[in-house]
ModelCIF file with pLDDT and N, C-alpha, C, O atoms, coordinates in Angstrom:
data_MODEL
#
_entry.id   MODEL 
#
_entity.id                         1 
_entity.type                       polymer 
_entity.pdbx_number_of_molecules   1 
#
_entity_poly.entity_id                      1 
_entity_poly.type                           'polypeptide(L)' 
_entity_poly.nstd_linkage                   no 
_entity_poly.nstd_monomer                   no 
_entity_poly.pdbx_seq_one_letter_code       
;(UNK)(UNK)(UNK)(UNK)(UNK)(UNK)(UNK)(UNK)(UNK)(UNK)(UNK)(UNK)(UNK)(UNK)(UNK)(UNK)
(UNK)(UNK)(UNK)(UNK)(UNK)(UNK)(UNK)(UNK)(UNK)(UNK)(UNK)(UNK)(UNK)(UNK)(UNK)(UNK)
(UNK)(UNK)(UNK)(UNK)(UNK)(UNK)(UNK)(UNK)(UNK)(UNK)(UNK)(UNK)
;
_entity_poly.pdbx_seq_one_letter_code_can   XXXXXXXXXXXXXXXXXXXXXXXXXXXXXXXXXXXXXXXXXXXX 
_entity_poly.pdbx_strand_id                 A 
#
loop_
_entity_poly_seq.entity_id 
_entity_poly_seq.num 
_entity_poly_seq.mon_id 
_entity_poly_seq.hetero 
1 1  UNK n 
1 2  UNK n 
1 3  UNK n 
1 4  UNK n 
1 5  UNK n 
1 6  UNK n 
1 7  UNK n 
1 8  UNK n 
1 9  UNK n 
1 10 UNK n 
1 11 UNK n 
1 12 UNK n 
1 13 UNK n 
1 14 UNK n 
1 15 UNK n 
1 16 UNK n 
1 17 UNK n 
1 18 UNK n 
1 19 UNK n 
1 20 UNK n 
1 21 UNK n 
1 22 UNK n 
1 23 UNK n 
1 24 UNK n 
1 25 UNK n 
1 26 UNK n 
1 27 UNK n 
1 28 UNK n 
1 29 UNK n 
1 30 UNK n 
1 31 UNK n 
1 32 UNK n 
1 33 UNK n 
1 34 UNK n 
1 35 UNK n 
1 36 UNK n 
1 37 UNK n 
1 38 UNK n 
1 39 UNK n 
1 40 UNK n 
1 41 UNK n 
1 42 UNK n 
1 43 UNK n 
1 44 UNK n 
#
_struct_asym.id          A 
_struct_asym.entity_id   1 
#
loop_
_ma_qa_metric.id 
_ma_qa_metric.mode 
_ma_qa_metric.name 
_ma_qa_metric.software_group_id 
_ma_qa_metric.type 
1 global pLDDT . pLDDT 
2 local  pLDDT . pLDDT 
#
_ma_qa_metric_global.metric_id      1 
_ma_qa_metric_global.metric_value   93.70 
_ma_qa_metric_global.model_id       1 
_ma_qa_metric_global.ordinal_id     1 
#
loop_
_ma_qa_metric_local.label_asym_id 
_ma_qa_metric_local.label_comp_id 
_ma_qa_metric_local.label_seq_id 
_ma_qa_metric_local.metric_id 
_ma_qa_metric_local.metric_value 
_ma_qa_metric_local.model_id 
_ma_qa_metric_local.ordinal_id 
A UNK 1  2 81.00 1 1  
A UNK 2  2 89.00 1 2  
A UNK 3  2 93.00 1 3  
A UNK 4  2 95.00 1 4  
A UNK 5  2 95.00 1 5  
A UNK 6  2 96.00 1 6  
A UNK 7  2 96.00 1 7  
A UNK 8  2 97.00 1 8  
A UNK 9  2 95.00 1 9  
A UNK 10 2 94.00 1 10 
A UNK 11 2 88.00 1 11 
A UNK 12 2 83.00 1 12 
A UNK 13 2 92.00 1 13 
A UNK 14 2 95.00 1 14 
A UNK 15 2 96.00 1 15 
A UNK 16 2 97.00 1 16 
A UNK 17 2 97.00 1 17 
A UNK 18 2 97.00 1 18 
A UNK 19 2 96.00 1 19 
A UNK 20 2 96.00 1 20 
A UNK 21 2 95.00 1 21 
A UNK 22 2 95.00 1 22 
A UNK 23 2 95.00 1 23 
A UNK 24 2 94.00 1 24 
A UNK 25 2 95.00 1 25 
A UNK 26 2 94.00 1 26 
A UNK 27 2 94.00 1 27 
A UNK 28 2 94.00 1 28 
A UNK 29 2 96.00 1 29 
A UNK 30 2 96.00 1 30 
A UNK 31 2 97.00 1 31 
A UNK 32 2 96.00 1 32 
A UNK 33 2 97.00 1 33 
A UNK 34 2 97.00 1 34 
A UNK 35 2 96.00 1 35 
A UNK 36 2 96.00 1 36 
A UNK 37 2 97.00 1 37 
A UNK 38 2 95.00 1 38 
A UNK 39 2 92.00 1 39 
A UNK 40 2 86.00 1 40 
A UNK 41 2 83.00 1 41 
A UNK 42 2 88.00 1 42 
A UNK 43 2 92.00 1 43 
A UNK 44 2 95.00 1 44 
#
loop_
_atom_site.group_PDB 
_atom_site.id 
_atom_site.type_symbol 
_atom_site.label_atom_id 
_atom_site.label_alt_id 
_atom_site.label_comp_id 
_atom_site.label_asym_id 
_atom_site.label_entity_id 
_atom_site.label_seq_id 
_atom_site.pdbx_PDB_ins_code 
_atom_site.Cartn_x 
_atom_site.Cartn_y 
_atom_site.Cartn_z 
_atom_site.occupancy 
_atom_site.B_iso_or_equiv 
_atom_site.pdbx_formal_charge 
_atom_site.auth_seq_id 
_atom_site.auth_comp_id 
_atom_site.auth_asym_id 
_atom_site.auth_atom_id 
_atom_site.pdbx_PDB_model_num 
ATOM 1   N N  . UNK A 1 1  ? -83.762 110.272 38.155 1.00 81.00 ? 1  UNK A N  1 
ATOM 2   C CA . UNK A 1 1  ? -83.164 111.406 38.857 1.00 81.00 ? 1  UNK A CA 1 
ATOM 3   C C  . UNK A 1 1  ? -84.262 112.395 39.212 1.00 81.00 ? 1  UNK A C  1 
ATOM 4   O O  . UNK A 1 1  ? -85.393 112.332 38.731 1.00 81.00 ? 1  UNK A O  1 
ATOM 5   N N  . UNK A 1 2  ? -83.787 113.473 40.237 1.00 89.00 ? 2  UNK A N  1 
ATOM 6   C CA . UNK A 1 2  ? -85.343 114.551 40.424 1.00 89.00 ? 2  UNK A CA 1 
ATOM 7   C C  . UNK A 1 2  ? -84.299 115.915 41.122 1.00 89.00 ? 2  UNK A C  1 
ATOM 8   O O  . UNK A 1 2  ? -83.422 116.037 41.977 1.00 89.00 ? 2  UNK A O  1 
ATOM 9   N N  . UNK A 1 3  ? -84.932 116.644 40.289 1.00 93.00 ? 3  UNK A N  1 
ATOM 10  C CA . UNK A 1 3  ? -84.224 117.743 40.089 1.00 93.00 ? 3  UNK A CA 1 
ATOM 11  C C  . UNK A 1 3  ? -84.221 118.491 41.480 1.00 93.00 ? 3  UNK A C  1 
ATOM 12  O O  . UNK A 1 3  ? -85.296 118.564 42.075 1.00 93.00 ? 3  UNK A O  1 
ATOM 13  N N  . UNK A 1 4  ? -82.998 119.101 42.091 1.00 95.00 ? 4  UNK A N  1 
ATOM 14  C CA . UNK A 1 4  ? -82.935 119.847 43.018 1.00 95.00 ? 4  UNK A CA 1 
ATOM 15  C C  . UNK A 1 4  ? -83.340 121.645 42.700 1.00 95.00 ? 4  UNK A C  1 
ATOM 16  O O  . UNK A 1 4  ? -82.825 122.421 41.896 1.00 95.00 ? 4  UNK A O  1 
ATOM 17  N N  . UNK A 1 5  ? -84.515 121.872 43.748 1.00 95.00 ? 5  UNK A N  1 
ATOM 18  C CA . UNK A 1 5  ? -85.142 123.219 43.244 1.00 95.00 ? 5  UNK A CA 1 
ATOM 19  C C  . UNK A 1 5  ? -83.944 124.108 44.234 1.00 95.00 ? 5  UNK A C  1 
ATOM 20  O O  . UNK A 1 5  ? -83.712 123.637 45.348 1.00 95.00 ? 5  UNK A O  1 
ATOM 21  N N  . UNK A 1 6  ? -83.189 125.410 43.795 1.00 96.00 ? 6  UNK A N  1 
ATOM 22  C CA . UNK A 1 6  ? -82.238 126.132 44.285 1.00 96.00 ? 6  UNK A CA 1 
ATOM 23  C C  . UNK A 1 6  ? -82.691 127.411 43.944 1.00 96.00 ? 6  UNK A C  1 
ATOM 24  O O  . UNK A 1 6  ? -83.841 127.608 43.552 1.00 96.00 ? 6  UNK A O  1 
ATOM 25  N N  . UNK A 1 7  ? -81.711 128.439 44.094 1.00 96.00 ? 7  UNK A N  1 
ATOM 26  C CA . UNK A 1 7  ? -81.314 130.066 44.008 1.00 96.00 ? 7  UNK A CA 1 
ATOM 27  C C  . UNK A 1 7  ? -80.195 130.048 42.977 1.00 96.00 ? 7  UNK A C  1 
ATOM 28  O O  . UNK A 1 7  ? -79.233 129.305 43.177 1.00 96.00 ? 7  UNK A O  1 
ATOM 29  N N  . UNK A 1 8  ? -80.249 130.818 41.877 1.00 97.00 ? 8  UNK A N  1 
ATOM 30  C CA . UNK A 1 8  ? -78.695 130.872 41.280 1.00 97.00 ? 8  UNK A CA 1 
ATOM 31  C C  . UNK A 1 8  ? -78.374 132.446 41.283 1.00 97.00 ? 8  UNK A C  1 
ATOM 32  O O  . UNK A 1 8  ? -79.004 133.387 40.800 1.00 97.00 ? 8  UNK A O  1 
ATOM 33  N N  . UNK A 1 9  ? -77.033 132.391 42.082 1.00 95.00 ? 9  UNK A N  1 
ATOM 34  C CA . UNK A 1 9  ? -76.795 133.608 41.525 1.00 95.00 ? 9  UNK A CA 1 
ATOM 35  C C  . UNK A 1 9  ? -75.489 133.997 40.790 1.00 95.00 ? 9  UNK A C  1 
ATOM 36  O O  . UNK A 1 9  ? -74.553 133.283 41.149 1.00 95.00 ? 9  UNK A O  1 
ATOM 37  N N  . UNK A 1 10 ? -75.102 135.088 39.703 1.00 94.00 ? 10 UNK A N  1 
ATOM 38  C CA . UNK A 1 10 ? -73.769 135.363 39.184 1.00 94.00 ? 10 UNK A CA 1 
ATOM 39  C C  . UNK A 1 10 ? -73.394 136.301 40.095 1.00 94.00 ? 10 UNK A C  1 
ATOM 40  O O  . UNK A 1 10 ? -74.053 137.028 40.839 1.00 94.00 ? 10 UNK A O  1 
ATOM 41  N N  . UNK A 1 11 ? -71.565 136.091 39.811 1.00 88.00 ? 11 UNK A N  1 
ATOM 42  C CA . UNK A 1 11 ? -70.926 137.059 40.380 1.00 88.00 ? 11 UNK A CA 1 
ATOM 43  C C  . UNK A 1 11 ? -69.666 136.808 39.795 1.00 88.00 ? 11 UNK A C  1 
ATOM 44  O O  . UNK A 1 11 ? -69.068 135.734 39.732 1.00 88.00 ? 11 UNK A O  1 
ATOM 45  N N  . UNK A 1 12 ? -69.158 138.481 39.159 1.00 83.00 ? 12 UNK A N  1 
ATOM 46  C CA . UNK A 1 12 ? -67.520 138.026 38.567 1.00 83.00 ? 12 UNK A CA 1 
ATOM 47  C C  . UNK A 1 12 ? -67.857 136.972 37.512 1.00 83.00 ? 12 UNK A C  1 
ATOM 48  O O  . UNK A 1 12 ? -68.716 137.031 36.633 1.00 83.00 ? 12 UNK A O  1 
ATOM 49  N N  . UNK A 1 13 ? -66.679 135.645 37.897 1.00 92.00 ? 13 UNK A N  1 
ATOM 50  C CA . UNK A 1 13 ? -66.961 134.944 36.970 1.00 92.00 ? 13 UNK A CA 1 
ATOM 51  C C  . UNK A 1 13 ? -67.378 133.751 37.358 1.00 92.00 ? 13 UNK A C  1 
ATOM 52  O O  . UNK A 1 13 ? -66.884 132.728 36.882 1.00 92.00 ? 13 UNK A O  1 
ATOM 53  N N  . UNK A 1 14 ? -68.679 133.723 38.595 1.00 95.00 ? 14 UNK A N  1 
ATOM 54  C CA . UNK A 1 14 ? -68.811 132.592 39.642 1.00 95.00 ? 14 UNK A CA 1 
ATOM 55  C C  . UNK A 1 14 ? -70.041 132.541 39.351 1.00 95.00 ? 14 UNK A C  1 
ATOM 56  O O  . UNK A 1 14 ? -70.581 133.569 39.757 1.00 95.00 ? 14 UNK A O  1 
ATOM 57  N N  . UNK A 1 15 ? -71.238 131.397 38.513 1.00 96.00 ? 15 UNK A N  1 
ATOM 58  C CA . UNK A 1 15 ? -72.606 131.319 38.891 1.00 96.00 ? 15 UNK A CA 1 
ATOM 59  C C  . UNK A 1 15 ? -72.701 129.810 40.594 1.00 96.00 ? 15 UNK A C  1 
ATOM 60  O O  . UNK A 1 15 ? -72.174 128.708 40.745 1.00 96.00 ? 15 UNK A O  1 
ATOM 61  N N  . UNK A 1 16 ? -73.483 130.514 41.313 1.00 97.00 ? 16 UNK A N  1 
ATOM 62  C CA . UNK A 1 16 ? -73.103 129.744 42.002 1.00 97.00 ? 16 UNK A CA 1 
ATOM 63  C C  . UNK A 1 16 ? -75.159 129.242 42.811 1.00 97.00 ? 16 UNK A C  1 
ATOM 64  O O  . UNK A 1 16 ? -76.082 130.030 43.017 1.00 97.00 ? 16 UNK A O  1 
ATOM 65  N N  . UNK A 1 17 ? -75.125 127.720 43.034 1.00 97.00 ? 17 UNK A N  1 
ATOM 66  C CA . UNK A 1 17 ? -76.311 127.626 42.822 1.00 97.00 ? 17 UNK A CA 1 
ATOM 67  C C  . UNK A 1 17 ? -76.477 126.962 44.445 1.00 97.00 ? 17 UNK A C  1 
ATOM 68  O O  . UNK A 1 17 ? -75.824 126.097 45.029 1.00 97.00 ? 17 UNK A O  1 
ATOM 69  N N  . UNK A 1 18 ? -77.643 127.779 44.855 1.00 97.00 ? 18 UNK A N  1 
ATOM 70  C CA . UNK A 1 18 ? -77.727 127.358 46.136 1.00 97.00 ? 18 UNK A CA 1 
ATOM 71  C C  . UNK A 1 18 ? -79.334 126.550 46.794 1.00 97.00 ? 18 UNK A C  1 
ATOM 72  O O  . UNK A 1 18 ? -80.332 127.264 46.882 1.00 97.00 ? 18 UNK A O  1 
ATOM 73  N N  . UNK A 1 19 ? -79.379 125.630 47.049 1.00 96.00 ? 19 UNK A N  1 
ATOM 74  C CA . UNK A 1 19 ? -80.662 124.871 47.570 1.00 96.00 ? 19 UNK A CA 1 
ATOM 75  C C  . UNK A 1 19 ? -81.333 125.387 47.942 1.00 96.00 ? 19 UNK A C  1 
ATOM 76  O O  . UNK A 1 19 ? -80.848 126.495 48.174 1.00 96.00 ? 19 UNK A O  1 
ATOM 77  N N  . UNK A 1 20 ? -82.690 125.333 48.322 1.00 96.00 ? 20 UNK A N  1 
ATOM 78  C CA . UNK A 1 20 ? -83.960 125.975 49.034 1.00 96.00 ? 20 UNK A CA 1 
ATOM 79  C C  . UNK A 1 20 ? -83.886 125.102 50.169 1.00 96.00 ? 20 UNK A C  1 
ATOM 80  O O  . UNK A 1 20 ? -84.578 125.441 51.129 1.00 96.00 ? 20 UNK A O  1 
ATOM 81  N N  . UNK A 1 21 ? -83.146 123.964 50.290 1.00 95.00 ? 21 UNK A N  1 
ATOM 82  C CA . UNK A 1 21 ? -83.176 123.489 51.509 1.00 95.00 ? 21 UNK A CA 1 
ATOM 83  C C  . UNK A 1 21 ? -82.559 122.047 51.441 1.00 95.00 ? 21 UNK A C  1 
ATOM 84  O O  . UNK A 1 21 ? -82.769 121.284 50.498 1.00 95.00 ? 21 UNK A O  1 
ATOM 85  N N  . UNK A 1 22 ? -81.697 121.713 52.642 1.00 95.00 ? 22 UNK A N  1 
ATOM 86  C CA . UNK A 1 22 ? -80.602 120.723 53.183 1.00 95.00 ? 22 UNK A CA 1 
ATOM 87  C C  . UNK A 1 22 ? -80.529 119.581 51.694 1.00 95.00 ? 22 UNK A C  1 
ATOM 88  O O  . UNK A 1 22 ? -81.600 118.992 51.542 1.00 95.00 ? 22 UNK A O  1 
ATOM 89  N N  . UNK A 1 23 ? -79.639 119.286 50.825 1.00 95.00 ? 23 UNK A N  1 
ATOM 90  C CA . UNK A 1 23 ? -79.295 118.201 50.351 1.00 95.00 ? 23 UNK A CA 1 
ATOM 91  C C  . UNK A 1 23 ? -79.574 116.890 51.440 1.00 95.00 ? 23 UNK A C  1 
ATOM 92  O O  . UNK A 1 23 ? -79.504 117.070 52.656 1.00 95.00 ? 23 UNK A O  1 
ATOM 93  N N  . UNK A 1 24 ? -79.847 115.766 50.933 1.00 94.00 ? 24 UNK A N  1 
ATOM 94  C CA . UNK A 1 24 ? -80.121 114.444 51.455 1.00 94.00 ? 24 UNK A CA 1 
ATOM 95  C C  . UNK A 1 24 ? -79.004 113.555 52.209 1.00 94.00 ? 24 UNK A C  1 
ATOM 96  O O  . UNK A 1 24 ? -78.102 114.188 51.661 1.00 94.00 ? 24 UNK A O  1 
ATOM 97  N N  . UNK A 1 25 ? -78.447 112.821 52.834 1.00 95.00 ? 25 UNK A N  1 
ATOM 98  C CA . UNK A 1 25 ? -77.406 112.087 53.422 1.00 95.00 ? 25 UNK A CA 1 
ATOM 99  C C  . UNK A 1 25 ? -77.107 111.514 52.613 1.00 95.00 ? 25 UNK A C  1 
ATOM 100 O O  . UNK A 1 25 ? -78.056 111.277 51.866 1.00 95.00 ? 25 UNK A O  1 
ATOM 101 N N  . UNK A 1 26 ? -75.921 110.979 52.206 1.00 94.00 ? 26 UNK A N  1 
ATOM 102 C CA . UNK A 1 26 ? -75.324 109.482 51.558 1.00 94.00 ? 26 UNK A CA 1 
ATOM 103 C C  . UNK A 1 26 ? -76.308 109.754 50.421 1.00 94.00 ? 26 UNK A C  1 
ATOM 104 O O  . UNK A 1 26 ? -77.385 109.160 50.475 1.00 94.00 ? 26 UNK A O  1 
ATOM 105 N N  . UNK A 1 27 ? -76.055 110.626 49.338 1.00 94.00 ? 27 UNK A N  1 
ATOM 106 C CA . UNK A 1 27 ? -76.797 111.069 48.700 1.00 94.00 ? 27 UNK A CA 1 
ATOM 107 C C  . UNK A 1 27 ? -75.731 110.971 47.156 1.00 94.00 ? 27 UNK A C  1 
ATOM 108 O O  . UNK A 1 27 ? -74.535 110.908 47.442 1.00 94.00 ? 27 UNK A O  1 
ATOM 109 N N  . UNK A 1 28 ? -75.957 110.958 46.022 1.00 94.00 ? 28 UNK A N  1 
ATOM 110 C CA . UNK A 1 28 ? -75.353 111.229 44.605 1.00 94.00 ? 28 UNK A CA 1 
ATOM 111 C C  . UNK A 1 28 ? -75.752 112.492 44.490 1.00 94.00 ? 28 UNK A C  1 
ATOM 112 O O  . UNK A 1 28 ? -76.723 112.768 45.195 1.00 94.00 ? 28 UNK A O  1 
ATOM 113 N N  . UNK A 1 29 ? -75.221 113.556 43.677 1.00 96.00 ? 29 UNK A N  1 
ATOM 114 C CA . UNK A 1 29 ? -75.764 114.484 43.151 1.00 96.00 ? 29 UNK A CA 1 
ATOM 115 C C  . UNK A 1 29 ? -75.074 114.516 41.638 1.00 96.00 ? 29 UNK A C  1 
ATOM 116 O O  . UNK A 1 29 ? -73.909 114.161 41.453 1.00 96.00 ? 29 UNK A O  1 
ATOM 117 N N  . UNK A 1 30 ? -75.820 114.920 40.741 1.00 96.00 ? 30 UNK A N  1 
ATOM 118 C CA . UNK A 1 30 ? -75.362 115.735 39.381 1.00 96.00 ? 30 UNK A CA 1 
ATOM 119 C C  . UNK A 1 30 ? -75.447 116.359 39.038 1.00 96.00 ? 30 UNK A C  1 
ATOM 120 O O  . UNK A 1 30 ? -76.569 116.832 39.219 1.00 96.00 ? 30 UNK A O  1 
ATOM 121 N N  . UNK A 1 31 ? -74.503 117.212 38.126 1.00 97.00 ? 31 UNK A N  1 
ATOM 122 C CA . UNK A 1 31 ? -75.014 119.037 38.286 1.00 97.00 ? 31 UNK A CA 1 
ATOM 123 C C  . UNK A 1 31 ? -74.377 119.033 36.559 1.00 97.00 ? 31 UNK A C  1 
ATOM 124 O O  . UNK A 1 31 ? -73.324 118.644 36.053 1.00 97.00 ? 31 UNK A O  1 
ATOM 125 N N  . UNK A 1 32 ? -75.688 119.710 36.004 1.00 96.00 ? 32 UNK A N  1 
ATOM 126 C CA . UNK A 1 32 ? -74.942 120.164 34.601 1.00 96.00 ? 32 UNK A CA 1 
ATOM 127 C C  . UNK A 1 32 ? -75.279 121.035 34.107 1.00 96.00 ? 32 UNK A C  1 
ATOM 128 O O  . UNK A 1 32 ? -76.491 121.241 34.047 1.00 96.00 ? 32 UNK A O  1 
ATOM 129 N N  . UNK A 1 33 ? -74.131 122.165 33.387 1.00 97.00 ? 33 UNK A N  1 
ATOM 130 C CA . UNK A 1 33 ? -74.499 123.196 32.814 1.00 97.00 ? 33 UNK A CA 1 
ATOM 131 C C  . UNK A 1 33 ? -74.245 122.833 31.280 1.00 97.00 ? 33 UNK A C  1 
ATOM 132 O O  . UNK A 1 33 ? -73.258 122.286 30.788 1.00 97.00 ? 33 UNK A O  1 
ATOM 133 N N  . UNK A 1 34 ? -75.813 123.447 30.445 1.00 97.00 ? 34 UNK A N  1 
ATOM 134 C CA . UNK A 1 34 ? -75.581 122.965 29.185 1.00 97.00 ? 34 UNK A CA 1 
ATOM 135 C C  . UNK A 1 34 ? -75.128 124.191 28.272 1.00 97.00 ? 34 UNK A C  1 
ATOM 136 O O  . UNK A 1 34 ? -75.077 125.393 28.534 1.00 97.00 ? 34 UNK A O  1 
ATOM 137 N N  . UNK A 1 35 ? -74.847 123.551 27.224 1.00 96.00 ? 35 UNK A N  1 
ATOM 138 C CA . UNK A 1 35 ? -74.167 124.234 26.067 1.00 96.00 ? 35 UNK A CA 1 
ATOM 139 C C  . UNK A 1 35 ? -74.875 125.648 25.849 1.00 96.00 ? 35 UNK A C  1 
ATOM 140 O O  . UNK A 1 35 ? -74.449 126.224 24.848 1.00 96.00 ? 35 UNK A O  1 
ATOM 141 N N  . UNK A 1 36 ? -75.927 126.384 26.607 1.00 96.00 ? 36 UNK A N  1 
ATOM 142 C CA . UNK A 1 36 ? -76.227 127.287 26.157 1.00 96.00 ? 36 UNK A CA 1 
ATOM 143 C C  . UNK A 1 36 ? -76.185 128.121 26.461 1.00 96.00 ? 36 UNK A C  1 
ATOM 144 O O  . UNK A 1 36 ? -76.716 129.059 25.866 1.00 96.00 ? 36 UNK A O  1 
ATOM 145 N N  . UNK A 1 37 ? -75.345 128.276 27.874 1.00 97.00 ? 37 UNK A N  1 
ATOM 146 C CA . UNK A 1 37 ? -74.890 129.335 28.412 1.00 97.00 ? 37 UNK A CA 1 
ATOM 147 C C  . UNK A 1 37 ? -73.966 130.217 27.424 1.00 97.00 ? 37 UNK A C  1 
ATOM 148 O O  . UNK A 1 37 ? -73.820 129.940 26.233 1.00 97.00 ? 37 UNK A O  1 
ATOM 149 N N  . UNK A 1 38 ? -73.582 130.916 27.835 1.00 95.00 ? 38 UNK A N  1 
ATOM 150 C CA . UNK A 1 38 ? -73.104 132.498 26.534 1.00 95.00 ? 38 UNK A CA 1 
ATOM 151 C C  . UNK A 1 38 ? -72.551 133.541 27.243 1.00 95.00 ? 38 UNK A C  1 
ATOM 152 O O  . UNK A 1 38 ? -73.184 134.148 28.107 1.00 95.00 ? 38 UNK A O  1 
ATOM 153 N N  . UNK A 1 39 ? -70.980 133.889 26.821 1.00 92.00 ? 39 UNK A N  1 
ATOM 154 C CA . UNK A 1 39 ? -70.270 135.032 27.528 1.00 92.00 ? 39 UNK A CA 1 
ATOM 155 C C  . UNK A 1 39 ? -70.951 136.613 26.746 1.00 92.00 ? 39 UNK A C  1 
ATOM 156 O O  . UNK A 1 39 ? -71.775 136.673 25.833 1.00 92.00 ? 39 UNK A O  1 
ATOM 157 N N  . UNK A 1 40 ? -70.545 137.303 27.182 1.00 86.00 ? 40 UNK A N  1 
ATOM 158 C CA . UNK A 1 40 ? -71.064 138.243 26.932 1.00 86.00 ? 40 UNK A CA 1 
ATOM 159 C C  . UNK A 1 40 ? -71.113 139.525 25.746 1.00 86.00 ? 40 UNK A C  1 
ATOM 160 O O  . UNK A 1 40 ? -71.394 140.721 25.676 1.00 86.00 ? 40 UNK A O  1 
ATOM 161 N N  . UNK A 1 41 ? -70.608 138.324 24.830 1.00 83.00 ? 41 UNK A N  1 
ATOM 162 C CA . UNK A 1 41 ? -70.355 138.629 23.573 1.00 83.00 ? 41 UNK A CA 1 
ATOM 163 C C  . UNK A 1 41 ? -70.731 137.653 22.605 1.00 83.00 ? 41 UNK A C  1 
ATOM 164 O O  . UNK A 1 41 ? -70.267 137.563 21.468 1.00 83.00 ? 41 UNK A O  1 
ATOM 165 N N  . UNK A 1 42 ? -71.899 136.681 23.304 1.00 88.00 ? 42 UNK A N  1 
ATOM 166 C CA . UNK A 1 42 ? -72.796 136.551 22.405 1.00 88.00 ? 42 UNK A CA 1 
ATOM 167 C C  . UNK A 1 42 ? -72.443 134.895 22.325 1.00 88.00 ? 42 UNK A C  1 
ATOM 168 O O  . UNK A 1 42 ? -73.299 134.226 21.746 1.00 88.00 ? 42 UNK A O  1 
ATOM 169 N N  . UNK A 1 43 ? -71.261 134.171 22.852 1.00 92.00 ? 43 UNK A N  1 
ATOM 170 C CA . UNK A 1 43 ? -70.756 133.290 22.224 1.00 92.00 ? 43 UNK A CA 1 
ATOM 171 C C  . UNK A 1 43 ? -71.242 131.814 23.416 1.00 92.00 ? 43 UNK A C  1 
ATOM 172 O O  . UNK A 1 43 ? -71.178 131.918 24.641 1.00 92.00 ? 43 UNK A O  1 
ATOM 173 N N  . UNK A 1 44 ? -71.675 130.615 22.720 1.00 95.00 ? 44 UNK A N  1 
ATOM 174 C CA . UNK A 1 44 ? -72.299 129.684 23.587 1.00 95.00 ? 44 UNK A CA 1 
ATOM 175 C C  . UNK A 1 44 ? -70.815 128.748 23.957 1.00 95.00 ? 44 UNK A C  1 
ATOM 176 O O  . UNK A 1 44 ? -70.868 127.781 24.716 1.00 95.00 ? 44 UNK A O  1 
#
């Protein structure tokens, strides 16, 4: 796999992650957020 380089930004309750440039055709993608994200009270 090879990692797609992006922009992330929050908003509300939306992180939302945007490319530096065009995704590929007829393409797979995988996207994962890991366990270490954390609301704002501390909790993963």
């Amino acid at each position: 796999t090879r990692s797609v380089v992006g922009f992330i930004d929050y908003s509300g309750f939306t992180a939302t992650f945007t490319p530096f440039s065009s995704l590929n055709a007829d393409e797979r993608y995988f996207i994962v957020v890991t366990g270490e994200v954390e609301d704002d009270a501390g909790n993963e």
